[in-house]
N, C-alpha and C. Protein backbone atom coordinates (compact mmCIF):
# COMPACT_ATOMS: atom_id res chain seq x y z
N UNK A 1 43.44 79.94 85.92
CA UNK A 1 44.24 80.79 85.08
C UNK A 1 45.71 80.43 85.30
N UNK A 2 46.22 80.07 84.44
CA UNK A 2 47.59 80.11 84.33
C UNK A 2 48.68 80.47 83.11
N UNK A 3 49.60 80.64 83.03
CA UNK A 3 50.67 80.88 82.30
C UNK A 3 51.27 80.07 80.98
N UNK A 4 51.13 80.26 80.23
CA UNK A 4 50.69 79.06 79.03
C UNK A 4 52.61 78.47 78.77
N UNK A 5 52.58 77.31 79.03
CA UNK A 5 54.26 76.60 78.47
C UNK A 5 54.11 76.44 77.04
N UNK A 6 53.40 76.56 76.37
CA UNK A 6 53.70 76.59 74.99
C UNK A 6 53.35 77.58 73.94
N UNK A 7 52.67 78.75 74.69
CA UNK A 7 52.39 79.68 73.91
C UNK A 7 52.87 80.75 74.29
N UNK A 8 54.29 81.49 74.71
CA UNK A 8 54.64 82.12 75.10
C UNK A 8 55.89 82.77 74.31
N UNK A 9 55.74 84.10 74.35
CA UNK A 9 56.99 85.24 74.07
C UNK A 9 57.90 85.29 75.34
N UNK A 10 57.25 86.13 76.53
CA UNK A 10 58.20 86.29 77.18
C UNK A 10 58.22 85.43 78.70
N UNK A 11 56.65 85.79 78.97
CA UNK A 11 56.44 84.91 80.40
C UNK A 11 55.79 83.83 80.33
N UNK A 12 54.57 83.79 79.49
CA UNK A 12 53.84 83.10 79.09
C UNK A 12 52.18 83.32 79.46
N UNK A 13 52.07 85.29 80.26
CA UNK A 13 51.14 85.59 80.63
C UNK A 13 50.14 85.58 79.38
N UNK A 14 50.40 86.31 78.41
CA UNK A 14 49.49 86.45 77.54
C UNK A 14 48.76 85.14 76.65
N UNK A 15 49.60 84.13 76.89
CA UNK A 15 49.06 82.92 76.17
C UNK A 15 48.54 82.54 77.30
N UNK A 16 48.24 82.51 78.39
CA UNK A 16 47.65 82.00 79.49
C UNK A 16 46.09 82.66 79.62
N UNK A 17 46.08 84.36 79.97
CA UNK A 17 45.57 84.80 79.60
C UNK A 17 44.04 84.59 78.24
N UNK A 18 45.07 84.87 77.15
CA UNK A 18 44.56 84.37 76.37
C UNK A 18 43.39 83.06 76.04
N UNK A 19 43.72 82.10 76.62
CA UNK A 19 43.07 81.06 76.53
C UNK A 19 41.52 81.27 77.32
N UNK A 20 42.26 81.87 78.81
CA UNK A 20 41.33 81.81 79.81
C UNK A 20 40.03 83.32 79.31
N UNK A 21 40.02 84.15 78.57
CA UNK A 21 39.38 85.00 78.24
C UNK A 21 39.00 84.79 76.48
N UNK A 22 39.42 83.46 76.31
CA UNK A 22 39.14 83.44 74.46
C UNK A 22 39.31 84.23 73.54
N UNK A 23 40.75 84.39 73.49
CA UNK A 23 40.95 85.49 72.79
C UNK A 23 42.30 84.84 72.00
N UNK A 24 42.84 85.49 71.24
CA UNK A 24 43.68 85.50 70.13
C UNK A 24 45.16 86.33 70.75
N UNK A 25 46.12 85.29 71.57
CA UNK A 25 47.36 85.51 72.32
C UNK A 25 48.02 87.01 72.02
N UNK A 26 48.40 86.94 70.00
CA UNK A 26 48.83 88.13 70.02
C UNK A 26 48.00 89.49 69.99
N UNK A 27 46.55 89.02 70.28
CA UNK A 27 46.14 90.41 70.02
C UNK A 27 46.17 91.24 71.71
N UNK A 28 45.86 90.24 72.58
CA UNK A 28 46.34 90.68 73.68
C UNK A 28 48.27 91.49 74.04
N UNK A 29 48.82 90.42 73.66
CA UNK A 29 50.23 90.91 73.64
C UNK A 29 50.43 92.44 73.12
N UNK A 30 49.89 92.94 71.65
CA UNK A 30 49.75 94.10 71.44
C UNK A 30 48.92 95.44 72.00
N UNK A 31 48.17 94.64 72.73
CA UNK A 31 47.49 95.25 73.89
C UNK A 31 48.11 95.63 75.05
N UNK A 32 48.64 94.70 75.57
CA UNK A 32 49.56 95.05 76.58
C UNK A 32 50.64 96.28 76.32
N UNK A 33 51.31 95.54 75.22
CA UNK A 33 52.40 96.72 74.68
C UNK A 33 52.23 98.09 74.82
N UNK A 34 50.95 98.34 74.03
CA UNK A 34 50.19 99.61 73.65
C UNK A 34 50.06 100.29 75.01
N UNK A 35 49.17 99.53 75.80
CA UNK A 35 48.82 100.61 77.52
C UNK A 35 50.45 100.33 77.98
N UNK A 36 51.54 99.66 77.91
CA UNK A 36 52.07 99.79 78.81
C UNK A 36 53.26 100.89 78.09
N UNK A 37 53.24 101.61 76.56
CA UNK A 37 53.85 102.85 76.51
C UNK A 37 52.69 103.74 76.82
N UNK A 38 51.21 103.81 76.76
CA UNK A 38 50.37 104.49 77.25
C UNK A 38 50.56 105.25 78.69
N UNK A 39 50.85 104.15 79.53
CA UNK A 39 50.82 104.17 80.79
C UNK A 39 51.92 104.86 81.49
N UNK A 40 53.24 104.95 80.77
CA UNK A 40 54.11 104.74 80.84
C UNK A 40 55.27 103.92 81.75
N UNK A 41 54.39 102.57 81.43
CA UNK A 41 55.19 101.15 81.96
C UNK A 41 54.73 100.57 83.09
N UNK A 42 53.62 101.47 83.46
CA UNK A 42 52.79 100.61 84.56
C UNK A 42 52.31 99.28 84.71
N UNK A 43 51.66 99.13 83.30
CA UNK A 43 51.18 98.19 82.64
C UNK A 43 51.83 96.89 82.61
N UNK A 44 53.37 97.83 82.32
CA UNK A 44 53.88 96.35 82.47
C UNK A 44 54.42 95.80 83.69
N UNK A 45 54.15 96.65 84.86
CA UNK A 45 54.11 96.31 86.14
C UNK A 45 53.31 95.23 86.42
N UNK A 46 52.01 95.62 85.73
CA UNK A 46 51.35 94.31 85.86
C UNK A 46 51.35 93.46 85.77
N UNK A 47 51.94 93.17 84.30
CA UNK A 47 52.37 92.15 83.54
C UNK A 47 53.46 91.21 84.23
N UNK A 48 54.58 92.17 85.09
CA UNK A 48 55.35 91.44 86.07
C UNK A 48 54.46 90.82 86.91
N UNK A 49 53.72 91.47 87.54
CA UNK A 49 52.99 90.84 88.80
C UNK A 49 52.29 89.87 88.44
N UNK A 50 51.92 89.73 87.05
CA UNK A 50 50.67 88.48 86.68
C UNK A 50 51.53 87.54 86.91
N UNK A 51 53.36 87.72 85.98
CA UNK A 51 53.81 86.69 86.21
C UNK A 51 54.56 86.35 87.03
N UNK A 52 54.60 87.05 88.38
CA UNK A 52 55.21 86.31 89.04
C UNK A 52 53.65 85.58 90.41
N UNK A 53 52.36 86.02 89.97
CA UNK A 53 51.84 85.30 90.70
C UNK A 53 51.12 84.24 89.86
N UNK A 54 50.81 84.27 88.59
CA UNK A 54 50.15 83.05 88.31
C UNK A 54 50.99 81.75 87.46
N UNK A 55 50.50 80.81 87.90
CA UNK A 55 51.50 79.56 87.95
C UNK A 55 51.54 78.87 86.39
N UNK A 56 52.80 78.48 86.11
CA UNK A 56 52.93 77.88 85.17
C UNK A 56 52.12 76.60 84.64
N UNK A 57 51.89 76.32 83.84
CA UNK A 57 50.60 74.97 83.29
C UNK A 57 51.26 74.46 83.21
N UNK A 58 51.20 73.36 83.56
CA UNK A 58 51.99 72.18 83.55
C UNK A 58 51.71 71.13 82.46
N UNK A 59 52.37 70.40 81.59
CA UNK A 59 51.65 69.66 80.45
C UNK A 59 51.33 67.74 81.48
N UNK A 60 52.01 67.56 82.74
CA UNK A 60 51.91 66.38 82.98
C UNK A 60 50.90 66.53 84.61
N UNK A 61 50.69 67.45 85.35
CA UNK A 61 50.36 67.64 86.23
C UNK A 61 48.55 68.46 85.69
N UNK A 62 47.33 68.30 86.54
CA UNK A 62 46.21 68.70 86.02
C UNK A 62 46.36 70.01 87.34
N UNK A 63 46.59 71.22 86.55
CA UNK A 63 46.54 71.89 88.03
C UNK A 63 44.99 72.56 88.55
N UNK A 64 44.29 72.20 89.32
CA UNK A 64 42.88 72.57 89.68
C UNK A 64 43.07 74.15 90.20
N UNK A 65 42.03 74.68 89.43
CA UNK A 65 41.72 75.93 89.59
C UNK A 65 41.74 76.42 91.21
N UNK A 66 42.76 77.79 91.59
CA UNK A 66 42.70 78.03 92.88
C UNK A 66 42.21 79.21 92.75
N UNK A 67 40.75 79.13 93.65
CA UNK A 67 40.46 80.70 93.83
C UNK A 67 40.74 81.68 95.10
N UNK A 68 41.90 81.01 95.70
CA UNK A 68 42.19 81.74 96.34
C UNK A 68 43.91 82.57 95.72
N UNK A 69 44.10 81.74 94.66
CA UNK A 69 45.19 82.84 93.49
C UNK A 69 44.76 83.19 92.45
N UNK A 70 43.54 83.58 92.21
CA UNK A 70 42.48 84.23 91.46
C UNK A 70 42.56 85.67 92.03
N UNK A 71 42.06 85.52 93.65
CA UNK A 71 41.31 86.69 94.13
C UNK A 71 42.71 87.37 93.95
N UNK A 72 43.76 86.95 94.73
CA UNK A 72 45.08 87.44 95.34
C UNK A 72 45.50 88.32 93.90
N UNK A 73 45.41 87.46 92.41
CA UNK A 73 46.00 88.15 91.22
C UNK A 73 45.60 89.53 91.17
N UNK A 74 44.03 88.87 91.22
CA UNK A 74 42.73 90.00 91.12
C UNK A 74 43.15 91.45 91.92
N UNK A 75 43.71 91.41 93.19
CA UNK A 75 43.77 91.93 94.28
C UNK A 75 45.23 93.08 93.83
N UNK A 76 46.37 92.21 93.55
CA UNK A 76 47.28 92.82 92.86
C UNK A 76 47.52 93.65 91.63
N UNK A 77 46.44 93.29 90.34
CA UNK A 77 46.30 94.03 89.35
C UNK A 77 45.26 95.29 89.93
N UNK A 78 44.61 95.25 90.93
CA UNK A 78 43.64 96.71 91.49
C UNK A 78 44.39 97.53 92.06
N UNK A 79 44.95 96.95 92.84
CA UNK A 79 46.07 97.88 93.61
C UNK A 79 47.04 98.88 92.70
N UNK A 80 47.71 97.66 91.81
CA UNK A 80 48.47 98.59 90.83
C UNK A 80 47.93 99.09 90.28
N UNK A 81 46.84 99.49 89.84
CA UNK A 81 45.59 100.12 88.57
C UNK A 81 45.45 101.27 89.67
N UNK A 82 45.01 101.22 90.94
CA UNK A 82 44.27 102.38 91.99
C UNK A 82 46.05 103.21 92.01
N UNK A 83 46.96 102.55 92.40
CA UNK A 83 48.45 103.44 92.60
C UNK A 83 48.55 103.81 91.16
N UNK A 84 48.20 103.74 89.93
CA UNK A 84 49.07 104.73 88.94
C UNK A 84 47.76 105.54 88.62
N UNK A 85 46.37 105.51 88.88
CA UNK A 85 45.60 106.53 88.46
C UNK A 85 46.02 107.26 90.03
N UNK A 86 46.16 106.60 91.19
CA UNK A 86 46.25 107.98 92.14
C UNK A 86 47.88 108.77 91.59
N UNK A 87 48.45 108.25 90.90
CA UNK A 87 50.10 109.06 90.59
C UNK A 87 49.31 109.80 89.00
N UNK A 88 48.31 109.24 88.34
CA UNK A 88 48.06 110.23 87.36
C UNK A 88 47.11 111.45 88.31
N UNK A 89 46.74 111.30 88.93
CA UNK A 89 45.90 112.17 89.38
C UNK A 89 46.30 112.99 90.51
N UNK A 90 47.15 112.87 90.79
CA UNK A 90 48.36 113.73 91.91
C UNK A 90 47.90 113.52 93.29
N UNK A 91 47.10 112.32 93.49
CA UNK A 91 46.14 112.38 94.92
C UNK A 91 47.41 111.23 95.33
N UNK A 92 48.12 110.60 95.53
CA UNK A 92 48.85 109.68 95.79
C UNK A 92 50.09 110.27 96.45
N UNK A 93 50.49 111.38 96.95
CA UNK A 93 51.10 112.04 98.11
C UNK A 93 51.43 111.67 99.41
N UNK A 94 52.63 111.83 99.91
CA UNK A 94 52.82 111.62 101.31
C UNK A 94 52.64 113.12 102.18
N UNK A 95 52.52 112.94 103.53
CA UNK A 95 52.65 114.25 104.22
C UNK A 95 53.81 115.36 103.55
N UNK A 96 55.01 114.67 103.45
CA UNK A 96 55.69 116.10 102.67
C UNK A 96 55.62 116.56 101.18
N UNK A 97 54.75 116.19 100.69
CA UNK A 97 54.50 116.38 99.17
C UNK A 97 55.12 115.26 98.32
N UNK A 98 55.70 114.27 98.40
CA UNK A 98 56.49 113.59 97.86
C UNK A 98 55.76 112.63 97.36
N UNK A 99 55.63 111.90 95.78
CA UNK A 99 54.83 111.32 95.43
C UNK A 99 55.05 109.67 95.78
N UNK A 100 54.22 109.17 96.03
CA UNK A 100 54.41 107.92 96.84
C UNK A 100 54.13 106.51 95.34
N UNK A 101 53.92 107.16 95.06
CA UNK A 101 53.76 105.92 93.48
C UNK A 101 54.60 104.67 93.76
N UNK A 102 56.05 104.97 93.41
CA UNK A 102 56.72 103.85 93.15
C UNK A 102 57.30 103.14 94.68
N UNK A 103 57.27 104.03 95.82
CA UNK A 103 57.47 103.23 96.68
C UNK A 103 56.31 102.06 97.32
N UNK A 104 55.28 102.45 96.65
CA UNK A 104 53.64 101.35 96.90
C UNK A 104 54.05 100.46 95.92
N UNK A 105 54.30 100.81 94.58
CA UNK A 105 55.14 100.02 93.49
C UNK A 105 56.09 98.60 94.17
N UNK A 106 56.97 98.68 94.70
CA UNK A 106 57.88 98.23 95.18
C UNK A 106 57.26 97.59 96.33
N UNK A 107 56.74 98.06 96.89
CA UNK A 107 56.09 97.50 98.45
C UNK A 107 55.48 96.21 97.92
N UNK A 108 54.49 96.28 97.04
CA UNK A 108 53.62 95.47 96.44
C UNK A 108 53.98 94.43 95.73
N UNK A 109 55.28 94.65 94.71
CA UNK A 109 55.75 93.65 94.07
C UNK A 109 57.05 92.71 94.65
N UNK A 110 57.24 93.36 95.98
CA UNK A 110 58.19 92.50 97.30
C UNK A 110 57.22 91.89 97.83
N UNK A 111 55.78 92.63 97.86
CA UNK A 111 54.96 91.19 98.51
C UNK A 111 54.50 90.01 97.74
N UNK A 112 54.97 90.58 96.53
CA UNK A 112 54.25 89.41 95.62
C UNK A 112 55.32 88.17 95.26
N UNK A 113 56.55 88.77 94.96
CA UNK A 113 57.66 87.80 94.90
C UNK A 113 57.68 87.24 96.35
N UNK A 114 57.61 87.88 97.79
CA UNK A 114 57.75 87.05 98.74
C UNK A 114 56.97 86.05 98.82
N UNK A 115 55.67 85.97 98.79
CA UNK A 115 54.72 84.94 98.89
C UNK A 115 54.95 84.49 97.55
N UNK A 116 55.76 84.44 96.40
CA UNK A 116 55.60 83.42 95.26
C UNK A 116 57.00 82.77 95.95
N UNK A 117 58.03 83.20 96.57
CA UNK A 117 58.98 82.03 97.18
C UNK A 117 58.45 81.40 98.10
N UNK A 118 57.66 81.71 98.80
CA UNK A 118 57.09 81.14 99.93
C UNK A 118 56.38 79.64 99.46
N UNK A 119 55.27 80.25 98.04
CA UNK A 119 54.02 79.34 98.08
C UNK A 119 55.39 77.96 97.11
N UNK A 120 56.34 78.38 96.80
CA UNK A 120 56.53 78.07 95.86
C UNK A 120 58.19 77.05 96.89
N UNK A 121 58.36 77.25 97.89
CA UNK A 121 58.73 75.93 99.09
C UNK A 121 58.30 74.85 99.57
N UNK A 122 57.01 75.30 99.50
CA UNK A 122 55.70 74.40 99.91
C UNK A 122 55.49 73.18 98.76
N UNK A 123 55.52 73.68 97.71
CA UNK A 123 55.11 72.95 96.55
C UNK A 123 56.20 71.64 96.21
């Protein structure tokens, strides 16, 4: 799975996407849109996180499928999905009542940009 260089609006998740689930780029894109005023913008939390963990396609390089940034994506879109139903569902609380949503928010998407500078030194 990766990030499509030639079929892209903004990141290039949905044309990436797209391909890898056979589907029709903008109908996803309007999909996204839709849950992420649904959600109210969670969604497109995700949408950050897809793109800052899955890698750009390269048109000269063959990049071989990694399933170990499969699971990791996989791993990141659950997390964010389990933190905004526990913030819809008011179970996502700290000891003083204080809702913990966006600081798991933040925790999560500093780990994700850290390890995309990281993986992305190496390369």
């Amino acid at each position: 799975m990766n990030r499509s260089f030639t079929n892209r609006v903004f990141g290039g998740v949905c044309g990436g996407l797209a391909v890898s689930l056979h589907m029709n780029a903008w109908t996803l894109r309007v999909i996204f849109v839709v849950l992420s005023v649904i959600s109210t913008g969670s969604v497109a939390l995700i949408y950050i996180a897809l793109w800052w963990t899955l890698p750009q396609e390269s048109l000269i390089i063959d990049n071989k499928r990694n399933i170990f940034l499969f699971l990791w994506t996989i791993l990141v879109v659950v997390v964010l999905s389990v933190t905004w139903i526990g913030h819809i569902t008011g179970e996502l609380v700290g000891p003083t009542g204080r809702d913990l949503y966006w600081p798991v928010v933040l925790v999560v998407m500093s780990v994700v940009f850290s390890l995309r500078q990281v993986r992305g030194e190496r390369q």
